[in-house]
C-alpha atoms as a PDB file:
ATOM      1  CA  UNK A   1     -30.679  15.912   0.023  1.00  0.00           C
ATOM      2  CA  UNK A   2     -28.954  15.212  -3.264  1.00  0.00           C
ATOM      3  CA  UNK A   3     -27.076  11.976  -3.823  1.00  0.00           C
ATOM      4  CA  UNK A   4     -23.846  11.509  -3.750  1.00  0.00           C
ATOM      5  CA  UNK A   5     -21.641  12.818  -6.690  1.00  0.00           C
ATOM      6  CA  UNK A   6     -20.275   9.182  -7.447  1.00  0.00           C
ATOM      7  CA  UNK A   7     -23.836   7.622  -7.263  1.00  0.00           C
ATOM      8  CA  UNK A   8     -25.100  10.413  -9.878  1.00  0.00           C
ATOM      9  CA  UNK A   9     -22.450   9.594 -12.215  1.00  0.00           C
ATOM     10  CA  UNK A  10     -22.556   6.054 -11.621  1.00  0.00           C
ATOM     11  CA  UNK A  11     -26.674   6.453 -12.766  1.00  0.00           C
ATOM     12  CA  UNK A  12     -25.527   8.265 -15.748  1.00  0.00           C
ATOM     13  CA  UNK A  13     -22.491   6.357 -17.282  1.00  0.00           C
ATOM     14  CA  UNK A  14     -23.923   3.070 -16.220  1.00  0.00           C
ATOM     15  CA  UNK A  15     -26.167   2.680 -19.345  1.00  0.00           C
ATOM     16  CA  UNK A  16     -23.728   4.273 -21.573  1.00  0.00           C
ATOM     17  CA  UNK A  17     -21.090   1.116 -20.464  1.00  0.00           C
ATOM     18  CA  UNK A  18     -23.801  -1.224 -20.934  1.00  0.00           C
ATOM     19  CA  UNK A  19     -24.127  -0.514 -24.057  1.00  0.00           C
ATOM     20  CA  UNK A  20     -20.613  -0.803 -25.049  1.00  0.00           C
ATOM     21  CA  UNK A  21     -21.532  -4.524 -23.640  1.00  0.00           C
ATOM     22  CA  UNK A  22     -19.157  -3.654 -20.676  1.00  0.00           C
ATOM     23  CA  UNK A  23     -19.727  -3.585 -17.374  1.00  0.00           C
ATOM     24  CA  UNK A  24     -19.286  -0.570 -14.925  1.00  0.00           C
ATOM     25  CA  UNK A  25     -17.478  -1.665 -11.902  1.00  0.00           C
ATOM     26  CA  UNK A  26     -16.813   1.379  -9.946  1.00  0.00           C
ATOM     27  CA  UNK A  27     -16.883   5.576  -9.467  1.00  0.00           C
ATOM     28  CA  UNK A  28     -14.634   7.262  -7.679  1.00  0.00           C
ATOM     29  CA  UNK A  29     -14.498  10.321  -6.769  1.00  0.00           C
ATOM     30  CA  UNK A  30     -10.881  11.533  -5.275  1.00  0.00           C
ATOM     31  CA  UNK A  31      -8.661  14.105  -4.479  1.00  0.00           C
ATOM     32  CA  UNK A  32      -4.751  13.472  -5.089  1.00  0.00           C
ATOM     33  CA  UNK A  33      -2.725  16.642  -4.328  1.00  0.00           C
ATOM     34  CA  UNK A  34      -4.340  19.843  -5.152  1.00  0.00           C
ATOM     35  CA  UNK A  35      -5.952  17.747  -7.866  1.00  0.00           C
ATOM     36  CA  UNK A  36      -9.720  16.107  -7.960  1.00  0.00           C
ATOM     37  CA  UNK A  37     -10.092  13.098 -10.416  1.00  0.00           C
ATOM     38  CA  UNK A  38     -13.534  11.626 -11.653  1.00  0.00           C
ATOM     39  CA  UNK A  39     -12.701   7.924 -12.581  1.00  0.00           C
ATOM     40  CA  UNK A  40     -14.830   5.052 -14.334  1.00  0.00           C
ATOM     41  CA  UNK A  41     -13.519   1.697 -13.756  1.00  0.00           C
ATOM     42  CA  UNK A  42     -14.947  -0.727 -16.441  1.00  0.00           C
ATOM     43  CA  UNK A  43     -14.787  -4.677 -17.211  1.00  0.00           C
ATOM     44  CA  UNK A  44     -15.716  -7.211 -19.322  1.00  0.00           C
ATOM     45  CA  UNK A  45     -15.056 -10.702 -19.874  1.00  0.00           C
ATOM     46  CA  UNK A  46     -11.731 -10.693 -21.517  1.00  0.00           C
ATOM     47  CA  UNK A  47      -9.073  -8.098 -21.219  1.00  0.00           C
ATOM     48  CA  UNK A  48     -10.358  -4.091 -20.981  1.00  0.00           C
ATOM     49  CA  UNK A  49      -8.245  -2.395 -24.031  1.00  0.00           C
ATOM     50  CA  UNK A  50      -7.541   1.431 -24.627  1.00  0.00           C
ATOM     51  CA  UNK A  51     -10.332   1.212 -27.408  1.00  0.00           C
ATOM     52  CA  UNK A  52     -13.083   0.461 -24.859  1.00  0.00           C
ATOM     53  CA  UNK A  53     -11.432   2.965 -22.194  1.00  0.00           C
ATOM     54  CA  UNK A  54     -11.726   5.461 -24.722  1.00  0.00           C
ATOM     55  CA  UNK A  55     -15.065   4.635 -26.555  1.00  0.00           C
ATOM     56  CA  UNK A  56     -16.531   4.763 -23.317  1.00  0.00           C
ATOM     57  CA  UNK A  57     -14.414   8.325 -21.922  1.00  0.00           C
ATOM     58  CA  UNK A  58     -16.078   9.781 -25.415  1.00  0.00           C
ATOM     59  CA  UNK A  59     -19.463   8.767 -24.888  1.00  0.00           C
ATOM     60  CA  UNK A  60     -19.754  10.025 -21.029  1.00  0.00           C
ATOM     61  CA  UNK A  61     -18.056  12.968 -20.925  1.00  0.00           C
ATOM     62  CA  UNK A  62     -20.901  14.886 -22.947  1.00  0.00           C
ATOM     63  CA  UNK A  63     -23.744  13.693 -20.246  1.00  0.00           C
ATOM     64  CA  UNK A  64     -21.043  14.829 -17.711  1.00  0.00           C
ATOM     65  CA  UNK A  65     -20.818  18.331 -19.212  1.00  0.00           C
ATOM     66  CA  UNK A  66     -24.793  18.227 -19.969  1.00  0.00           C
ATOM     67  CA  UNK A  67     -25.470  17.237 -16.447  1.00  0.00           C
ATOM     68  CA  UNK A  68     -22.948  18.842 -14.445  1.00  0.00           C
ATOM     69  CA  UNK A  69     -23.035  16.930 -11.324  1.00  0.00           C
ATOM     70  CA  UNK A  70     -19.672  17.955 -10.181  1.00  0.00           C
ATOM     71  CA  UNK A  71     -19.600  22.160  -9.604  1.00  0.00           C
ATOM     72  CA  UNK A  72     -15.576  22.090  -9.240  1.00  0.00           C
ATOM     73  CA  UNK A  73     -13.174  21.470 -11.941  1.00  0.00           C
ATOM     74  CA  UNK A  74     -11.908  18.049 -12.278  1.00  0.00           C
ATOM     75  CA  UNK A  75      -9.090  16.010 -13.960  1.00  0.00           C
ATOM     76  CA  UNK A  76     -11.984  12.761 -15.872  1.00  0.00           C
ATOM     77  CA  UNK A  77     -10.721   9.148 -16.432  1.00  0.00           C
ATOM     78  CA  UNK A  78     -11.883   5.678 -17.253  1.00  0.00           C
ATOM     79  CA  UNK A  79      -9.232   2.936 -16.484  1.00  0.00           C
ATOM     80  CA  UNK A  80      -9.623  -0.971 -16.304  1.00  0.00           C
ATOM     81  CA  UNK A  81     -10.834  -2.665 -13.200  1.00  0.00           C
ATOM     82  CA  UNK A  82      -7.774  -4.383 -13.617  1.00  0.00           C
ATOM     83  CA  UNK A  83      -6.291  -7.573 -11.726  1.00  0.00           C
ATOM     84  CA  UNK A  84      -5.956  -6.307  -8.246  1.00  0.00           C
ATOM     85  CA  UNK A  85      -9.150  -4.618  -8.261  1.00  0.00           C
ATOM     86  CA  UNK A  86     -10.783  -3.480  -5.015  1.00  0.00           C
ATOM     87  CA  UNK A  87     -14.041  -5.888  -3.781  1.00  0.00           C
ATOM     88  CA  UNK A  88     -16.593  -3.855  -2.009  1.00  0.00           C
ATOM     89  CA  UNK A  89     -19.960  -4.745  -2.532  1.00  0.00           C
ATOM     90  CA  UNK A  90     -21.522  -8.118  -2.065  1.00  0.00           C
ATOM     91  CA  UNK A  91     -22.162  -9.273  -5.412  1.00  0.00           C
ATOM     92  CA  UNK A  92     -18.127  -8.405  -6.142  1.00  0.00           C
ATOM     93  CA  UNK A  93     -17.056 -10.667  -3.218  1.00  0.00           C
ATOM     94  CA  UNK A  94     -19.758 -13.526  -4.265  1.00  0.00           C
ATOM     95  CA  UNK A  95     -17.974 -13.541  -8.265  1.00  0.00           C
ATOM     96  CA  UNK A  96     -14.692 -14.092  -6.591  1.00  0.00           C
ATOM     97  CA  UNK A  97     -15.675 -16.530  -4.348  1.00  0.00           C
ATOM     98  CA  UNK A  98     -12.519 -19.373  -4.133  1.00  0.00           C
ATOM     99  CA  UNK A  99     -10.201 -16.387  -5.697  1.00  0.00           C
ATOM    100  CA  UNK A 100      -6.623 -15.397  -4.013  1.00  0.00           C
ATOM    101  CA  UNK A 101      -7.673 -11.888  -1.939  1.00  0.00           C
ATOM    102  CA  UNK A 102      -5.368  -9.218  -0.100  1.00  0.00           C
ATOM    103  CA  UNK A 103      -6.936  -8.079   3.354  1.00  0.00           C
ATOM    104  CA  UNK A 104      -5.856  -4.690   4.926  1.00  0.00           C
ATOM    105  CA  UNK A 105      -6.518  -4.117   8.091  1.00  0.00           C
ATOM    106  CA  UNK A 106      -7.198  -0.583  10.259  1.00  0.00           C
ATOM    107  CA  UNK A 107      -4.718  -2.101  13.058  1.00  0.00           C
ATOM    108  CA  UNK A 108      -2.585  -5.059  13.030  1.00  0.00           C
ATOM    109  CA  UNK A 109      -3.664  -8.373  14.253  1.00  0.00           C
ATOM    110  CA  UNK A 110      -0.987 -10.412  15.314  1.00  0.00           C
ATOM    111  CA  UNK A 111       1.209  -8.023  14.398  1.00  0.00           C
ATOM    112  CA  UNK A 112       0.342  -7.474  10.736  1.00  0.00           C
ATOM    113  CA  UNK A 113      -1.744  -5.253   8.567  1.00  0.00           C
ATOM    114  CA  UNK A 114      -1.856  -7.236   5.744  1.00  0.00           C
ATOM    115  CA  UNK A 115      -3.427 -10.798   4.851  1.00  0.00           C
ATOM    116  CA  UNK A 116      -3.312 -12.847   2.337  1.00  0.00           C
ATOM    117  CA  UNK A 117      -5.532 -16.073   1.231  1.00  0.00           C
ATOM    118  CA  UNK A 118      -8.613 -17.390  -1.327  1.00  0.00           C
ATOM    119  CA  UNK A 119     -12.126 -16.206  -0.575  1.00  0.00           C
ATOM    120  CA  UNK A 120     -13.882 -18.258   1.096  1.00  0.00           C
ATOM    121  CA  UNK A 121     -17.053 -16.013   2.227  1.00  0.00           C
ATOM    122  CA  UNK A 122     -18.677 -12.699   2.849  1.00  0.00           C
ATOM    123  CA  UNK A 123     -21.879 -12.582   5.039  1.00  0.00           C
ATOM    124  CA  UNK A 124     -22.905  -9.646   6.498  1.00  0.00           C
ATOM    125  CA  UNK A 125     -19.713  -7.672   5.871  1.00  0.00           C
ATOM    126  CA  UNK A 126     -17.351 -10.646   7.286  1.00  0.00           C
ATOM    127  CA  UNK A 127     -14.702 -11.243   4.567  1.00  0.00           C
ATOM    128  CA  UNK A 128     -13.389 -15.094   5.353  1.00  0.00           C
ATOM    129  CA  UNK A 129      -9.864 -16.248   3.729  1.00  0.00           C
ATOM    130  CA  UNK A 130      -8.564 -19.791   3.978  1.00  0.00           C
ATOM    131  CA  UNK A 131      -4.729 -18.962   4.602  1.00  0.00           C
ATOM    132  CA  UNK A 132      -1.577 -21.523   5.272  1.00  0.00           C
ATOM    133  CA  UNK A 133      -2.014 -20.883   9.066  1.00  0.00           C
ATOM    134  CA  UNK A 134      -5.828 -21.678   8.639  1.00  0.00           C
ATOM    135  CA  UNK A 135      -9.444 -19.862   8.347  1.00  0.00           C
ATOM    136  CA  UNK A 136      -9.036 -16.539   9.113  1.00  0.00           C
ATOM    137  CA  UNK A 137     -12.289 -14.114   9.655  1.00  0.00           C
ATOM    138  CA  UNK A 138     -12.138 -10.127   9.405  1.00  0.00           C
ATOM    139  CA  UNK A 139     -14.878  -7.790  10.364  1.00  0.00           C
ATOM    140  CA  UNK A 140     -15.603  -4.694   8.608  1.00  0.00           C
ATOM    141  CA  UNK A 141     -15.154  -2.377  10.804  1.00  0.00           C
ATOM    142  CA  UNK A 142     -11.769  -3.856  10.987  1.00  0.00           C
ATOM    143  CA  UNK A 143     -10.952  -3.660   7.397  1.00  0.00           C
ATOM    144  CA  UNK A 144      -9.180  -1.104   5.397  1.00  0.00           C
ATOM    145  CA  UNK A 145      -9.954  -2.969   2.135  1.00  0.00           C
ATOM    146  CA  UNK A 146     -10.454  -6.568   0.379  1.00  0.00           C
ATOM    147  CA  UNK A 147      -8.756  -6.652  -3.080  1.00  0.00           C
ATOM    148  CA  UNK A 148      -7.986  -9.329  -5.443  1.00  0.00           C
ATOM    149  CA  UNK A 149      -4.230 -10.348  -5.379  1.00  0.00           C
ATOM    150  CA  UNK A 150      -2.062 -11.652  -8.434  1.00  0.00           C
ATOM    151  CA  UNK A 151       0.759 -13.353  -8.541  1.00  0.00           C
ATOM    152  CA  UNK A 152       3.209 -12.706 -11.098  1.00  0.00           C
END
């Protein structure tokens, strides 16, 4: 079975990014509309500028072309990670450890969808905030998705 399209294109930008001494954060895949979008999210300590979105939109979309792991046609972007980016593997929740996080939920609990408090732990796919009503833990089969959350 072949892998996934975002795991192929993850393989083959991921060095690319590296070299640009950024860091690939995510590949996704999506359809908006009638519309399919390829999109690199990238990072680095510091802010992510247009420069490194494009250096790095430059350098992939050759081995995209040369590779061709997507047979349909496709709108290709690389954006920041930005400051509400989504957490979803382990290593993402473990950096933000003690950092303010927006919880959305499948169903409401207590009447809400939507939770917000700091980090406190993920173990085994249990995300645990620390909110003004107290410790709160959420399963994840109950969550929609874990994101960082700024205030402005």
């Amino acid at each position: 079975m072949s892998k996934k399209i975002t795991q192929q294109v993850w393989e083959l930008a991921q060095p690319v990014v590296e070299g640009f001494g950024l860091k690939l954060w995510d590949v996704e895949y999506v359809r908006e509309g009638a519309d399919w979008f390829l999109r690199l999210y990238i990072d680095k300590d510091g802010p992510v500028d247009i420069n490194d979105c494009e250096k790095v939109s430059r350098a992939v979309d050759p081995l995209l072309d040369e590779k061709d792991p997507i047979p349909d046609s496709y709108t290709f972007e690389v954006c920041s990670a930005g400051c509400e980016r989504v957490l979803k593997r382990p290593g993402d929740f473990q950096q933000f450890l003690d950092s303010k996080v927006l919880v959305k939920l499948y169903r409401p609990r207590d009447g809400r969808k939507e939770y917000v408090g700091v980090l406190k732990s993920y173990e085994d796919g249990t995300t645990t905030i620390e909110t003004e009503q107290g410790t709160m833990e959420f399963t994840q089969a109950e969550t929609a998705l874990v994101r960082l959350y700024a205030e402005f």
